[in-house]
Protein backbone atom coordinates (compact mmCIF):
# COMPACT_ATOMS: atom_id res chain seq x y z
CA UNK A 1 57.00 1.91 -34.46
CA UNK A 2 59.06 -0.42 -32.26
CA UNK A 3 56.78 -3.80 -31.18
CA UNK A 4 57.64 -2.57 -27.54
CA UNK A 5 54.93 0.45 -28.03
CA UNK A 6 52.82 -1.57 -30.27
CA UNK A 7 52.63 -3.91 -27.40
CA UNK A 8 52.15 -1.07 -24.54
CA UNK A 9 49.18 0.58 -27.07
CA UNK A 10 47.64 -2.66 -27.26
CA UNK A 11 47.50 -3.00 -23.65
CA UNK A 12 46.31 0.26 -22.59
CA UNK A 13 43.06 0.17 -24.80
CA UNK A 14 42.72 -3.68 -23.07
CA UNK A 15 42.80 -1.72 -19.49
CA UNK A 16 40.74 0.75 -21.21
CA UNK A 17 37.91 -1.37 -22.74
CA UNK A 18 38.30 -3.60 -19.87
CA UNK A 19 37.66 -0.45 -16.76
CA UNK A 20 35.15 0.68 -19.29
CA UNK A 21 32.77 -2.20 -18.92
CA UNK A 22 33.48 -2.64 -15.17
CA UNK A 23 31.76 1.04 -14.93
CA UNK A 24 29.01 -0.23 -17.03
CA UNK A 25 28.40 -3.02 -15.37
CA UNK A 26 28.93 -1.37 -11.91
CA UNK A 27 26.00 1.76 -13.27
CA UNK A 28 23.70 -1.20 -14.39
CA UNK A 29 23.94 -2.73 -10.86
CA UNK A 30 23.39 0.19 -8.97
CA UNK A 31 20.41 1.39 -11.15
CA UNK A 32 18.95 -2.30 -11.08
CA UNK A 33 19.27 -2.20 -6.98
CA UNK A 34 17.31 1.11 -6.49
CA UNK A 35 14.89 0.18 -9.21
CA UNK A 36 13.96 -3.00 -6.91
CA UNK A 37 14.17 -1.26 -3.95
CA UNK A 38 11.49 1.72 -4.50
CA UNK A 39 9.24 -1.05 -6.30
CA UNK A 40 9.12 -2.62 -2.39
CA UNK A 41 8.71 1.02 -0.84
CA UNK A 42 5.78 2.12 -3.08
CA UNK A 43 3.00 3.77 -0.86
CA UNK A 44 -0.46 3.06 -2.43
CA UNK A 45 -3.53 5.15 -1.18
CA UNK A 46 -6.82 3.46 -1.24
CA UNK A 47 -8.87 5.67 -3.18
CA UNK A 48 -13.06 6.28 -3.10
CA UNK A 49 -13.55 4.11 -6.06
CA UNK A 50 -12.66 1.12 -3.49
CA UNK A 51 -15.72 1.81 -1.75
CA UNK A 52 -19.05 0.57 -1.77
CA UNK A 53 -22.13 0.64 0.45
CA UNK A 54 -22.22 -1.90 2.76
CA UNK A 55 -20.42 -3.23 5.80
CA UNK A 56 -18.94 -6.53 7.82
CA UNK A 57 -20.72 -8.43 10.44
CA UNK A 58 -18.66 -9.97 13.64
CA UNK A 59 -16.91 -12.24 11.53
CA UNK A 60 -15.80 -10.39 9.05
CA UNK A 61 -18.88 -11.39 6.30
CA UNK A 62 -20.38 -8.75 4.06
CA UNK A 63 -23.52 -7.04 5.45
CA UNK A 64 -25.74 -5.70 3.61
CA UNK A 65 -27.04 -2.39 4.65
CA UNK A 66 -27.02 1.82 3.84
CA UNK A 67 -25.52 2.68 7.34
CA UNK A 68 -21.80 2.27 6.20
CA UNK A 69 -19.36 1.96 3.59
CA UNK A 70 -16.91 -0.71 2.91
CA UNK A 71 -14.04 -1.57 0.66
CA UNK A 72 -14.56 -3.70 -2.36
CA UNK A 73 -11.96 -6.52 -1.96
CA UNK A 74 -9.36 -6.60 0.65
CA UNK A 75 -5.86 -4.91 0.59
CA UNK A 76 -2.16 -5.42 2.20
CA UNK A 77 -1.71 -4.89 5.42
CA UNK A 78 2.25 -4.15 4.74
CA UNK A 79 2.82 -0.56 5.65
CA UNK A 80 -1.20 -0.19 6.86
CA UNK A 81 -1.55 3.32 8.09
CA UNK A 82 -5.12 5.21 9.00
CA UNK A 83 -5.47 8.45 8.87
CA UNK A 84 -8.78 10.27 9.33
CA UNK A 85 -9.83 13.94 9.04
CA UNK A 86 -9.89 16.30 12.01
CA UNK A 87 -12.94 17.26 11.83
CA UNK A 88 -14.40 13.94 10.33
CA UNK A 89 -17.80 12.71 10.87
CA UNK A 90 -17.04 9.31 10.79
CA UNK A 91 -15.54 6.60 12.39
CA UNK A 92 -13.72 3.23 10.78
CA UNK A 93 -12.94 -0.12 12.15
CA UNK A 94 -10.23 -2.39 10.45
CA UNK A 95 -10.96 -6.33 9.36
CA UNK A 96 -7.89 -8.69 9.17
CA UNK A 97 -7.72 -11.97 7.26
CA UNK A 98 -5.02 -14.23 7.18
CA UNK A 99 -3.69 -15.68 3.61
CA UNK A 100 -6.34 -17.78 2.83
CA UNK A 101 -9.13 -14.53 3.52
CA UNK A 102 -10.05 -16.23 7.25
CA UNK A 103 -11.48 -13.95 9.17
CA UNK A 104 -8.54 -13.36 12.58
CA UNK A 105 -10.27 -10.30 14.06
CA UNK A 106 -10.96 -6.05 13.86
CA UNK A 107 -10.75 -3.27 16.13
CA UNK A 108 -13.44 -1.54 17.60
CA UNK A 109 -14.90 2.14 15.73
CA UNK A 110 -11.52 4.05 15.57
CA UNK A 111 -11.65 8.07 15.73
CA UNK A 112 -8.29 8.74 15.27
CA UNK A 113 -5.12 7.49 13.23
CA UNK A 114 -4.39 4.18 13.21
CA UNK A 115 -0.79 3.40 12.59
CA UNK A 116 -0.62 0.49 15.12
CA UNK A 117 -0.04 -3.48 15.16
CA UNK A 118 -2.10 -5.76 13.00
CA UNK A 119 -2.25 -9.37 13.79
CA UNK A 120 0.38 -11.21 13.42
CA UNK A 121 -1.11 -13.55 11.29
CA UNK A 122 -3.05 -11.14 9.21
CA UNK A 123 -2.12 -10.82 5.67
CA UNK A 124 -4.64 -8.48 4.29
CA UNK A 125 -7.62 -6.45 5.71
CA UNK A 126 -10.83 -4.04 4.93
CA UNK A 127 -12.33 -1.16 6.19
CA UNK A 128 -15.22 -0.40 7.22
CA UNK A 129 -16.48 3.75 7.16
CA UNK A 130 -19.35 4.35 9.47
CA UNK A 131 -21.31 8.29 9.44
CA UNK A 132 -21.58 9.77 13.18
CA UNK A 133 -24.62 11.17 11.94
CA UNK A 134 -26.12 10.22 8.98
CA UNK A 135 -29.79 9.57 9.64
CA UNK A 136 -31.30 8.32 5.90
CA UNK A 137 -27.96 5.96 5.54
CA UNK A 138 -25.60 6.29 2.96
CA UNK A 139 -26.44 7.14 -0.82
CA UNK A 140 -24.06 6.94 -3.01
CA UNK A 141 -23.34 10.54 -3.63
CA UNK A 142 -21.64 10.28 -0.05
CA UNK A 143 -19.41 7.46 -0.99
CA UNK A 144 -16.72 9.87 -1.83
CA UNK A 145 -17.70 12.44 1.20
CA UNK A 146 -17.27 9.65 3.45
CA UNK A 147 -13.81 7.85 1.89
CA UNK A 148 -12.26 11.46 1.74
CA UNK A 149 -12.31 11.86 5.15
CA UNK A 150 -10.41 8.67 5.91
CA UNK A 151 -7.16 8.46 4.19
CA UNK A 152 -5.49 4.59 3.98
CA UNK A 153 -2.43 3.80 2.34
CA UNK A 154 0.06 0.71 2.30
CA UNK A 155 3.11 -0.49 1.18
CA UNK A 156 2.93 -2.61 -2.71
């Protein structure tokens, strides 16, 4: 073989190895970007176990009590969106608290979906799940009656 076409070999597995990595590298980057991209988009429902009897007073302090249900600990309020049964027998009201778990404000008893504007200082919030008409207050064979007919989920 002339050194010409030794030469010209040489460099086409060079372009070769050298394209093939781009790719590789170009694949990883890609699969990297829409890795991090649905870990930001991941929609979390709050779930029954979150619940426990009890409420919030005024200012955002646990109550104790059997007329409602509230969540354990506080959650996101990136992507916050209510959504409650049709024919639901409860109502909900929403608690915001700014980074350092200060209480800012809630609404009032919602009845329908809530998919509006928190605070703009709010950080994180709770809910509180009130019966319509539940006379002997809430056992805890309800809990998961009365979370099921209230559906939150956010953004993690």
């Amino acid at each position: 073989m002339s050194n010409n076409l030794r030469k010209h070999i040489v460099s086409d597995k060079v372009k070769w190895i050298v394209i093939f990595v781009i790719a590789l590298a170009l694949i990883g980057a890609v699969i990297t970007l829409f890795v991090k991209l649905d870990r930001q988009t991941t929609v979390t429902e709050i779930g029954a176990e979150a619940y426990v009897i009890g409420g919030l007073d005024e200012s955002g302090a646990a109550l104790e009590g059997n007329d409602s249900i509230v969540t354990r600990s506080a959650f996101t309020v990136n992507g916050l969106k209510v959504s409650i049964a049709e024919d639901a027998n409860v109502t909900y009201a929403l608690y915001f608290y700014d980074v350092d778990g200060e209480f800012i404000s809630a609404t009032e008893a919602l009845a329908e979906d809530f998919d509006g504007t928190v605070p703009e200082n709010a950080d994180t919030a709770k809910i509180v799940i009130t019966p319509t008409d539940d006379e002997d207050g809430v056992s805890l064979t309800e809990v998961l009656g009365y979370a099921g007919q209230v559906v939150v989920t956010v953004n993690r």
